[in-house]
Protein backbone atom coordinates (compact mmCIF):
# COMPACT_ATOMS: atom_id res chain seq x y z
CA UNK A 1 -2.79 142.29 -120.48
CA UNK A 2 -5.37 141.49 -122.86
CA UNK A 3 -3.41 140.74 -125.62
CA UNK A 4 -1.45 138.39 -123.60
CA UNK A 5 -4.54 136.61 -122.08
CA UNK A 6 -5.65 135.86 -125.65
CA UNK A 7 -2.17 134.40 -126.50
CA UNK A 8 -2.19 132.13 -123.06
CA UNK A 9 -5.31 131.00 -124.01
CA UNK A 10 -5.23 130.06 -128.06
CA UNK A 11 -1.75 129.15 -127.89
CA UNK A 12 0.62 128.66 -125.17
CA UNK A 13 -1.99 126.46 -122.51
CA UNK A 14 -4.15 125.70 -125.92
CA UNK A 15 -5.30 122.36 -124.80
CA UNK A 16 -6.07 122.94 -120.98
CA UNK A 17 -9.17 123.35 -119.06
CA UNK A 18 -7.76 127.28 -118.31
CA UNK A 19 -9.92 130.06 -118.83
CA UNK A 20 -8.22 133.45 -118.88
CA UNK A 21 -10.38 136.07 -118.76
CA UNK A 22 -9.89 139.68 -120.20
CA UNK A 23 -9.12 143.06 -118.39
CA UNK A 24 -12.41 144.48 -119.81
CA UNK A 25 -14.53 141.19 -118.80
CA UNK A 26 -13.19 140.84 -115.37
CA UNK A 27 -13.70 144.36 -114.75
CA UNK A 28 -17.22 144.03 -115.91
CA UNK A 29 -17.66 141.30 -113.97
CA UNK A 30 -16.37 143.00 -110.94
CA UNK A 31 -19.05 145.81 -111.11
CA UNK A 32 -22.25 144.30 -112.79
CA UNK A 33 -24.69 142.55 -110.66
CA UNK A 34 -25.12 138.53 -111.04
CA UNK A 35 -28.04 138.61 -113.18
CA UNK A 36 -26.42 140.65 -116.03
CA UNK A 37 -23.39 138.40 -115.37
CA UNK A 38 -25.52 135.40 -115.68
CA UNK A 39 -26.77 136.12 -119.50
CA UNK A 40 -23.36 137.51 -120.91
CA UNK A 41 -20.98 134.93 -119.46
CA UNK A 42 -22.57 131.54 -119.68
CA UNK A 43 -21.17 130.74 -122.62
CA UNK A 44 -17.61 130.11 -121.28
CA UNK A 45 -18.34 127.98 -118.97
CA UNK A 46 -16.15 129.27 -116.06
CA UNK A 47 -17.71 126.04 -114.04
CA UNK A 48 -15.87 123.36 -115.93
CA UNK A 49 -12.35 125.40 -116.03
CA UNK A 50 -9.91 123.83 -113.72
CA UNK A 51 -8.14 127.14 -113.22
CA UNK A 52 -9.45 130.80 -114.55
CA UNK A 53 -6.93 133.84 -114.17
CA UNK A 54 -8.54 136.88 -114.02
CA UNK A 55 -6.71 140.42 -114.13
CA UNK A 56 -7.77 142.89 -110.85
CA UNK A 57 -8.05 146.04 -111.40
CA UNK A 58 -8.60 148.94 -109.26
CA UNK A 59 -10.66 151.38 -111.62
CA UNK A 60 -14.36 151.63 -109.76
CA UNK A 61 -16.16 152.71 -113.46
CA UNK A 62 -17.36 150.46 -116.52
CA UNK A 63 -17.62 154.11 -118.46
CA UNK A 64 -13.95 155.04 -118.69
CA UNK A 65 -10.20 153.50 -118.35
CA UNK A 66 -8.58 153.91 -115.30
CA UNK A 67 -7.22 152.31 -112.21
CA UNK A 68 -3.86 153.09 -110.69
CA UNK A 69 -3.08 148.72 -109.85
CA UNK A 70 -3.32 145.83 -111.68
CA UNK A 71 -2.94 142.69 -109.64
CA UNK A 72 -3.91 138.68 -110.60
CA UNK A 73 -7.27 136.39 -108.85
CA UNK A 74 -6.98 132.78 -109.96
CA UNK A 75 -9.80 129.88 -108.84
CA UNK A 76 -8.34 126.58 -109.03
CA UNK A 77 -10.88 124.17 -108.75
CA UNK A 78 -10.83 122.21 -105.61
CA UNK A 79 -8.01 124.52 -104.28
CA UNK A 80 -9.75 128.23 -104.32
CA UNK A 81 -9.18 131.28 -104.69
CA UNK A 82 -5.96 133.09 -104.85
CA UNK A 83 -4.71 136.52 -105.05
CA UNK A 84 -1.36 137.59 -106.10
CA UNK A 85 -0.64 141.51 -105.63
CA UNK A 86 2.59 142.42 -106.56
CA UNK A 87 1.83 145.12 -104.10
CA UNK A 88 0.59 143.69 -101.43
CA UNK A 89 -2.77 144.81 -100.37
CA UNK A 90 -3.79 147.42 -102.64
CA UNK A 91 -6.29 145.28 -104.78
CA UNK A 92 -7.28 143.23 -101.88
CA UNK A 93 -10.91 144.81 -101.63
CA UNK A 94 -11.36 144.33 -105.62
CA UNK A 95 -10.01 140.80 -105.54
CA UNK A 96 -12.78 139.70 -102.93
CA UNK A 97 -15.82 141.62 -105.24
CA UNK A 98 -14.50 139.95 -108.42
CA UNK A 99 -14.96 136.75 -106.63
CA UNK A 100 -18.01 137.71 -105.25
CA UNK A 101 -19.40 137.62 -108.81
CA UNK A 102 -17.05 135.06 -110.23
CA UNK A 103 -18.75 132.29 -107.23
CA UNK A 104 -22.27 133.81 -108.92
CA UNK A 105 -21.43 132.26 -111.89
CA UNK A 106 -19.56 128.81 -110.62
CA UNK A 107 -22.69 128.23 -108.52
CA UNK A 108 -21.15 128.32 -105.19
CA UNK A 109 -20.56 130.88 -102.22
CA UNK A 110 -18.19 133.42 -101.58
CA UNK A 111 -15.16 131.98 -100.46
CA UNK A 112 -12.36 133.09 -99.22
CA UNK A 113 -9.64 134.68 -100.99
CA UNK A 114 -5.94 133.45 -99.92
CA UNK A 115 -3.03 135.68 -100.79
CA UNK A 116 -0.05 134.64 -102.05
CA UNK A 117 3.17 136.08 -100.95
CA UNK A 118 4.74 137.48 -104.33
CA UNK A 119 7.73 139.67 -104.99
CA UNK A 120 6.94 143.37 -104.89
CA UNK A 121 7.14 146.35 -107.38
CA UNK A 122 10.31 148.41 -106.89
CA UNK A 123 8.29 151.36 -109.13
CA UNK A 124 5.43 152.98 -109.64
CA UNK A 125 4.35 151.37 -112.93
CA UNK A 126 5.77 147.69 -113.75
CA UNK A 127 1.78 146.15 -112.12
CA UNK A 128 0.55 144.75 -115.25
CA UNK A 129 3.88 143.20 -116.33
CA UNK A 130 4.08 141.47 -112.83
CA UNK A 131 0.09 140.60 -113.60
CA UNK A 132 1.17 138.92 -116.70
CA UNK A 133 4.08 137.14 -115.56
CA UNK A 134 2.84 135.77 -112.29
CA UNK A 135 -0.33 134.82 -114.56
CA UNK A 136 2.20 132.62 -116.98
CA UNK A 137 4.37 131.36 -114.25
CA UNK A 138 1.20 129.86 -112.21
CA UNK A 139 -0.94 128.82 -115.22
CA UNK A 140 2.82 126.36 -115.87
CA UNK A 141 2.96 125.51 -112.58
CA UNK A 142 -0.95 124.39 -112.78
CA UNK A 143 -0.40 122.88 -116.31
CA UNK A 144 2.69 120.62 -114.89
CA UNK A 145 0.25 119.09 -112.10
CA UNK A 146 1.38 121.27 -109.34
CA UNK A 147 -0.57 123.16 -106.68
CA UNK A 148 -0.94 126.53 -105.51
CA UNK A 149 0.70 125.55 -102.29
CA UNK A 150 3.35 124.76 -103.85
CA UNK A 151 4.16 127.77 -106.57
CA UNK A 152 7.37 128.69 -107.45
CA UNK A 153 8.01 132.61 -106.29
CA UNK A 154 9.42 134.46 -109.89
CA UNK A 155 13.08 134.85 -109.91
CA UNK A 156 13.90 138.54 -109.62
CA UNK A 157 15.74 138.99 -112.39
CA UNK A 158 13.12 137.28 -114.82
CA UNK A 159 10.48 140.45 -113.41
CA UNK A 160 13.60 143.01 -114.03
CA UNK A 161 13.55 141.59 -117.70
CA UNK A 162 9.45 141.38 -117.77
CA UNK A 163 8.84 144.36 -120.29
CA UNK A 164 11.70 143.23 -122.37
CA UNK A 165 10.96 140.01 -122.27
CA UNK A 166 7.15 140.67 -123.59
CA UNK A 167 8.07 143.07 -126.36
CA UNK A 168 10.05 140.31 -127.72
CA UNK A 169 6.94 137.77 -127.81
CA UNK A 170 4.66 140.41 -128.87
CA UNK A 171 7.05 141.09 -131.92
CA UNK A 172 7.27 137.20 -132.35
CA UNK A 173 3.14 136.74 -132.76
CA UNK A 174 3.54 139.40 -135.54
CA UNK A 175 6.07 137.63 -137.08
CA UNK A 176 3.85 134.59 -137.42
């Protein structure tokens, strides 16, 4: 996830007001208090970001990997907050405390986190490639002017080809 966060952001929505924030940032945001939060994260400026996707995760410790779910919060400035779970529920409570500390650091209160009806995991372990690919389909969908009311659901057979799909553009950055 981290690796493709880094590519959404220097290269394929390079040039818009997104922020998309790593698996180890948003987890540490998620479990430090505000005022820790406060010195490390100024510097990228969640405030003026029109849109920042951040990755949920379910893992309750900054001293080891873990979690069994990954899931997707975006805020969209002047929309809110979304959640998209690609099974539904299970990340709920970690979605609200990441925005808990994400509204520390946009200035505002707690608001309320709307979930988005997405398509579901048929296994155990494809959570992180729906993370990714509801993460690219919005930040598009937010890129060509539209609004989270109005998202476009994935098409089932672009998640069946997800991992496939990402091991081809991971080859294609080391190509570069």
């Amino acid at each position: 996830i981290g690796f493709y966060y880094e590519l959404c952001q220097h290269d394929l929505f390079a040039g818009h007001n997104f922020a998309f924030i790593g698996p180890e940032v948003a987890q540490l945001m998620r479990l430090s208090t505000r005022e820790e939060l406060a010195s490390c994260l100024s510097s990228l400026d969640l405030a003026s970001r029109a849109a920042v996707f951040l990755p949920v995760n379910n893992s309750s410790s900054l001293e080891r990997p873990g979690g069994s779910h990954w899931s997707l919060l975006v805020h969209v400035r002047g929309e809110g907050a979304f959640h998209l779970d690609s099974s539904a529920g299970t990340n709920g409570a970690e979605a609200k405390q990441l925005l808990s500390s994400l509204c520390g650091l946009l200035g505002g209160e707690v608001r309320h986190v709307t979930s988005v009806s997405v398509e579901q995991q048929r296994n155990g372990y494809d959570c992180g490639v729906h993370c990714i690919l509801h993460t690219e389909n919005m930040a598009r969908h937010l890129a060509a002017g539209g609004k989270v009311t109005d998202f476009p659901a994935l098409e089932p057979d672009k998640i069946a080809s997800g991992r496939i799909d990402l091991a081809a553009v991971i080859r294609g950055v080391g190509r570069k």
